[in-house]
N, C-alpha and C. Protein backbone atom coordinates (compact mmCIF):
# COMPACT_ATOMS: atom_id res chain seq x y z
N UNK A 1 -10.33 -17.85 11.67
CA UNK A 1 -9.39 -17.61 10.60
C UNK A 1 -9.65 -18.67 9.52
N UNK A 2 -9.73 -18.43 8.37
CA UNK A 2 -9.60 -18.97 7.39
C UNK A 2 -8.70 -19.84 6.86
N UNK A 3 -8.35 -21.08 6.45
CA UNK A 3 -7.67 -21.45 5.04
C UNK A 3 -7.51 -21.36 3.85
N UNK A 4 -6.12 -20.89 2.86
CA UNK A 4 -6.64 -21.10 2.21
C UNK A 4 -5.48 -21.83 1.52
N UNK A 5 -5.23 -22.22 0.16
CA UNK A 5 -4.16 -23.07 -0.82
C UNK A 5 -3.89 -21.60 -1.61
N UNK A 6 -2.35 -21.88 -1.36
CA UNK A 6 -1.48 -21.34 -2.69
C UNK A 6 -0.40 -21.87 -3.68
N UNK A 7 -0.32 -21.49 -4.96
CA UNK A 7 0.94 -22.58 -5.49
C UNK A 7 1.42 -21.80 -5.70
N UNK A 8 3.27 -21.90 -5.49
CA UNK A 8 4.46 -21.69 -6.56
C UNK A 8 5.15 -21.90 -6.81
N UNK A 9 6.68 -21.71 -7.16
CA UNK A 9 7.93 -22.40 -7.73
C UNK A 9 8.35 -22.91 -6.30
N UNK A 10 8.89 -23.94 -6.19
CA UNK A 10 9.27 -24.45 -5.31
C UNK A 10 10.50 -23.48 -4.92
N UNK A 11 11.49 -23.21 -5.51
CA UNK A 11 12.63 -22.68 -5.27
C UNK A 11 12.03 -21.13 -4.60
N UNK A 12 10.86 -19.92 -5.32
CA UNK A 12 10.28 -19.20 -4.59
C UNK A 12 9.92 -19.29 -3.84
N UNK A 13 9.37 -20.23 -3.23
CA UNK A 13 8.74 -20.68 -1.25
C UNK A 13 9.86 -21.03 -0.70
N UNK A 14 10.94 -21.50 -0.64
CA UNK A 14 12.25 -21.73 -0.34
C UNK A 14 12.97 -20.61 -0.21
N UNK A 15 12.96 -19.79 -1.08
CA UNK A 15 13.36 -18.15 -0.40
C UNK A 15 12.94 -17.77 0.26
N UNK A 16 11.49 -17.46 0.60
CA UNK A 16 10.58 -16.91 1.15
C UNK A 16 11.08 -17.40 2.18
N UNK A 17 10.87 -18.94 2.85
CA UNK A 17 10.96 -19.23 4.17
C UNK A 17 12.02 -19.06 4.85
N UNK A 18 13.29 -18.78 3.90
CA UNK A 18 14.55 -18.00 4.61
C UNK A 18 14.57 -16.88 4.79
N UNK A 19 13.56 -16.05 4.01
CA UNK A 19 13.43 -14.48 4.88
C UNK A 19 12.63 -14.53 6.00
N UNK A 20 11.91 -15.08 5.76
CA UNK A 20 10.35 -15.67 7.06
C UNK A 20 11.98 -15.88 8.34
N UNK A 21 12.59 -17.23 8.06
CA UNK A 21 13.26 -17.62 9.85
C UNK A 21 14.35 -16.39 9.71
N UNK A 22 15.22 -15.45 8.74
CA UNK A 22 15.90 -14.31 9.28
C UNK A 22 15.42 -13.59 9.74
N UNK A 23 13.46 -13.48 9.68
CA UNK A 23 12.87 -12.37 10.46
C UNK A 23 12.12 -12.75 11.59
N UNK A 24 12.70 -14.20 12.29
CA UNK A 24 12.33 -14.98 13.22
C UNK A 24 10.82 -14.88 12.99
N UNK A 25 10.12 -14.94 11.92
CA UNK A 25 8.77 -15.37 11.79
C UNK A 25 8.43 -16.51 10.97
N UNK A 26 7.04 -16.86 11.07
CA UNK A 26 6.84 -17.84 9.46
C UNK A 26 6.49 -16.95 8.31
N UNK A 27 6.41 -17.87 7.48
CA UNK A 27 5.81 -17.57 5.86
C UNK A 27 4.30 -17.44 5.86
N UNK A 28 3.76 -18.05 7.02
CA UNK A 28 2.30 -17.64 6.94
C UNK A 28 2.26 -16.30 7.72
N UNK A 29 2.98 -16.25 8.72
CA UNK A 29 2.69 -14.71 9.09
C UNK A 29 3.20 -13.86 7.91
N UNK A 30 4.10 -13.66 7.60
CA UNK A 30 4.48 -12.82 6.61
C UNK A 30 3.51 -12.52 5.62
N UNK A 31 2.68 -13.13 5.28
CA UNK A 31 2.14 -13.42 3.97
C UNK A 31 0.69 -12.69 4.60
N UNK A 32 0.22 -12.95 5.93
CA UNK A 32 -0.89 -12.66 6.55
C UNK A 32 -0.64 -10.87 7.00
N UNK A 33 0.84 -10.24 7.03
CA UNK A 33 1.27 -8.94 6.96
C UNK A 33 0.71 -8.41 5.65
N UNK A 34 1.48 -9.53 4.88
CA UNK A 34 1.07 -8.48 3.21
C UNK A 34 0.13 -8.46 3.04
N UNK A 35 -0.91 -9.12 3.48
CA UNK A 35 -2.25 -9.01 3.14
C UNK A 35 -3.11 -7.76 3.74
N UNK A 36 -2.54 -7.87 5.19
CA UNK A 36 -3.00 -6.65 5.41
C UNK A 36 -2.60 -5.12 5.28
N UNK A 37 -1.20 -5.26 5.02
CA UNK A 37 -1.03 -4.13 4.04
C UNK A 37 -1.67 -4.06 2.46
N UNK A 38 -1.91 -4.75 2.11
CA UNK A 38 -2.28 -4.88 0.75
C UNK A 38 -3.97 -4.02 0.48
N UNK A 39 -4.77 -4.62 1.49
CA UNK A 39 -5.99 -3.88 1.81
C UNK A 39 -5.51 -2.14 2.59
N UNK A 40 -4.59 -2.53 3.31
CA UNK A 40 -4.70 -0.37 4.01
C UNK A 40 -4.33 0.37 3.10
N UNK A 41 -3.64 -0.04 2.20
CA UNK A 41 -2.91 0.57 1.08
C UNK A 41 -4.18 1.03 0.28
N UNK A 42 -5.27 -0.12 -0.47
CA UNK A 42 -6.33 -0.20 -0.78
C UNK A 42 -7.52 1.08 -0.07
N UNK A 43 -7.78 0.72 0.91
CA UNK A 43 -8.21 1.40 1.52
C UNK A 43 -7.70 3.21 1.71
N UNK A 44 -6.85 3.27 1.61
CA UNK A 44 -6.16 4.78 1.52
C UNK A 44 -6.40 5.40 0.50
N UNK A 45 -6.17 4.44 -0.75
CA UNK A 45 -5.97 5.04 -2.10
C UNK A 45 -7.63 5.76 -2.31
N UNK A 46 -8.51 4.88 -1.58
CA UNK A 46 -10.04 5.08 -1.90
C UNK A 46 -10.67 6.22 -1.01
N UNK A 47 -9.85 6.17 0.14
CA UNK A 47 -10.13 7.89 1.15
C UNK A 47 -9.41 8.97 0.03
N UNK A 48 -7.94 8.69 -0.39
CA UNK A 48 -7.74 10.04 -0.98
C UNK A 48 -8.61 9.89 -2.38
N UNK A 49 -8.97 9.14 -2.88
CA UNK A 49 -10.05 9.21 -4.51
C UNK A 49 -11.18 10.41 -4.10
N UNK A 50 -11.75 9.69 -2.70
CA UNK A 50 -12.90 10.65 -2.43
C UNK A 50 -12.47 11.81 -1.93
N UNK A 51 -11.21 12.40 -1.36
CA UNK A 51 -11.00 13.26 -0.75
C UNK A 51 -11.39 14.51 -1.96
N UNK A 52 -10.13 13.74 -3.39
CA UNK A 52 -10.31 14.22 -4.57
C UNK A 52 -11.32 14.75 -5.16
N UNK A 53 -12.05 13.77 -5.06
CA UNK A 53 -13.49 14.22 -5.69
C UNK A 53 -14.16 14.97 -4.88
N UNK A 54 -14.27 14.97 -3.94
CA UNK A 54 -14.99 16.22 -3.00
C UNK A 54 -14.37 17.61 -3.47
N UNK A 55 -12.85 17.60 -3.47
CA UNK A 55 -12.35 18.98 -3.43
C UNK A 55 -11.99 19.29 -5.41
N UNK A 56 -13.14 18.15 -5.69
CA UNK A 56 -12.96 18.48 -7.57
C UNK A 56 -13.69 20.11 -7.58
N UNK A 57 -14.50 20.84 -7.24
CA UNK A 57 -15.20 21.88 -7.65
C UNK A 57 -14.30 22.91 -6.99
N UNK A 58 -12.83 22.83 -6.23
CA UNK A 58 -12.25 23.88 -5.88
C UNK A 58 -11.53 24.40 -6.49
N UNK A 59 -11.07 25.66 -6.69
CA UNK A 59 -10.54 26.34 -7.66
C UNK A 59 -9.68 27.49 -7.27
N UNK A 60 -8.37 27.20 -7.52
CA UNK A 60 -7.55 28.31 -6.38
C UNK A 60 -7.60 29.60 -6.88
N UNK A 61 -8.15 30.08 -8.23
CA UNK A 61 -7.93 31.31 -8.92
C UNK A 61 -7.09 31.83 -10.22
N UNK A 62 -7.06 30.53 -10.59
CA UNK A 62 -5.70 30.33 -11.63
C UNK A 62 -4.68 30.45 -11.43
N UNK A 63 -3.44 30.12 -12.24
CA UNK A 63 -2.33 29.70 -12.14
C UNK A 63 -1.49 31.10 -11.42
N UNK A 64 -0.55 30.15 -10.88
CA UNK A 64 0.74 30.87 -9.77
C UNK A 64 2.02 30.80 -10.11
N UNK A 65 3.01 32.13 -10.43
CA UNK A 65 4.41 31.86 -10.63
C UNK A 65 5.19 31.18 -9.39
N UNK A 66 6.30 31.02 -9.55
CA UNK A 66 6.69 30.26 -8.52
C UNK A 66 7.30 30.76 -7.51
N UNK A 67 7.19 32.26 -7.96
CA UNK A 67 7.73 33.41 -6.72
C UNK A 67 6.28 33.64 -5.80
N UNK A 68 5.00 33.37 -6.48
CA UNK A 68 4.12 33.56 -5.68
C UNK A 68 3.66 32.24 -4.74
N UNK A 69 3.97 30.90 -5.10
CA UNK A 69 4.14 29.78 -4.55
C UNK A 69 4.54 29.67 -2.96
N UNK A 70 6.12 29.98 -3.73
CA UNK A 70 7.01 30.51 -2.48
C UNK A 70 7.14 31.71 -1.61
N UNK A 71 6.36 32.76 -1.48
CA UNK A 71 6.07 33.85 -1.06
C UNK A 71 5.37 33.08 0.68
N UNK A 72 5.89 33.78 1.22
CA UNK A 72 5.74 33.31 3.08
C UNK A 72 4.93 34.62 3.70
């Protein structure tokens, strides 16, 4: 695992570490969560980009009223 340095308002890391001990964790775990949400999120956005672009040449037949939408 890595190190690394971060700065900020003192009074902002002081919040933080009171949500960190109400969620009986630290501020480094927390922070090591967002990170990895921060990349799956990342990562998702870039599966559906390509999903997109794969299904760019599909073409349903032109436009649909909304009785034909909803038609079962």
């Amino acid at each position: 695992m890595k190190n690394i340095t971060l700065s900020a308002e003192e009074r902002l890391i002081e919040q933080a570490r009171e949500q960190a001990r109400s969620r009986h964790t630290t501020l480094n775990h927390m922070f090591r969560d967002w990170l990895a949400s921060l990349t799956a999120d990342h990562e998702r956005t870039q599966k559906i980009d390509a999903l997109f672009a794969r299904l760019d040449h599909a073409d349903a037949g032109g436009k649909f009223s909304r009785e034909d939408s909803n038609a079962r």
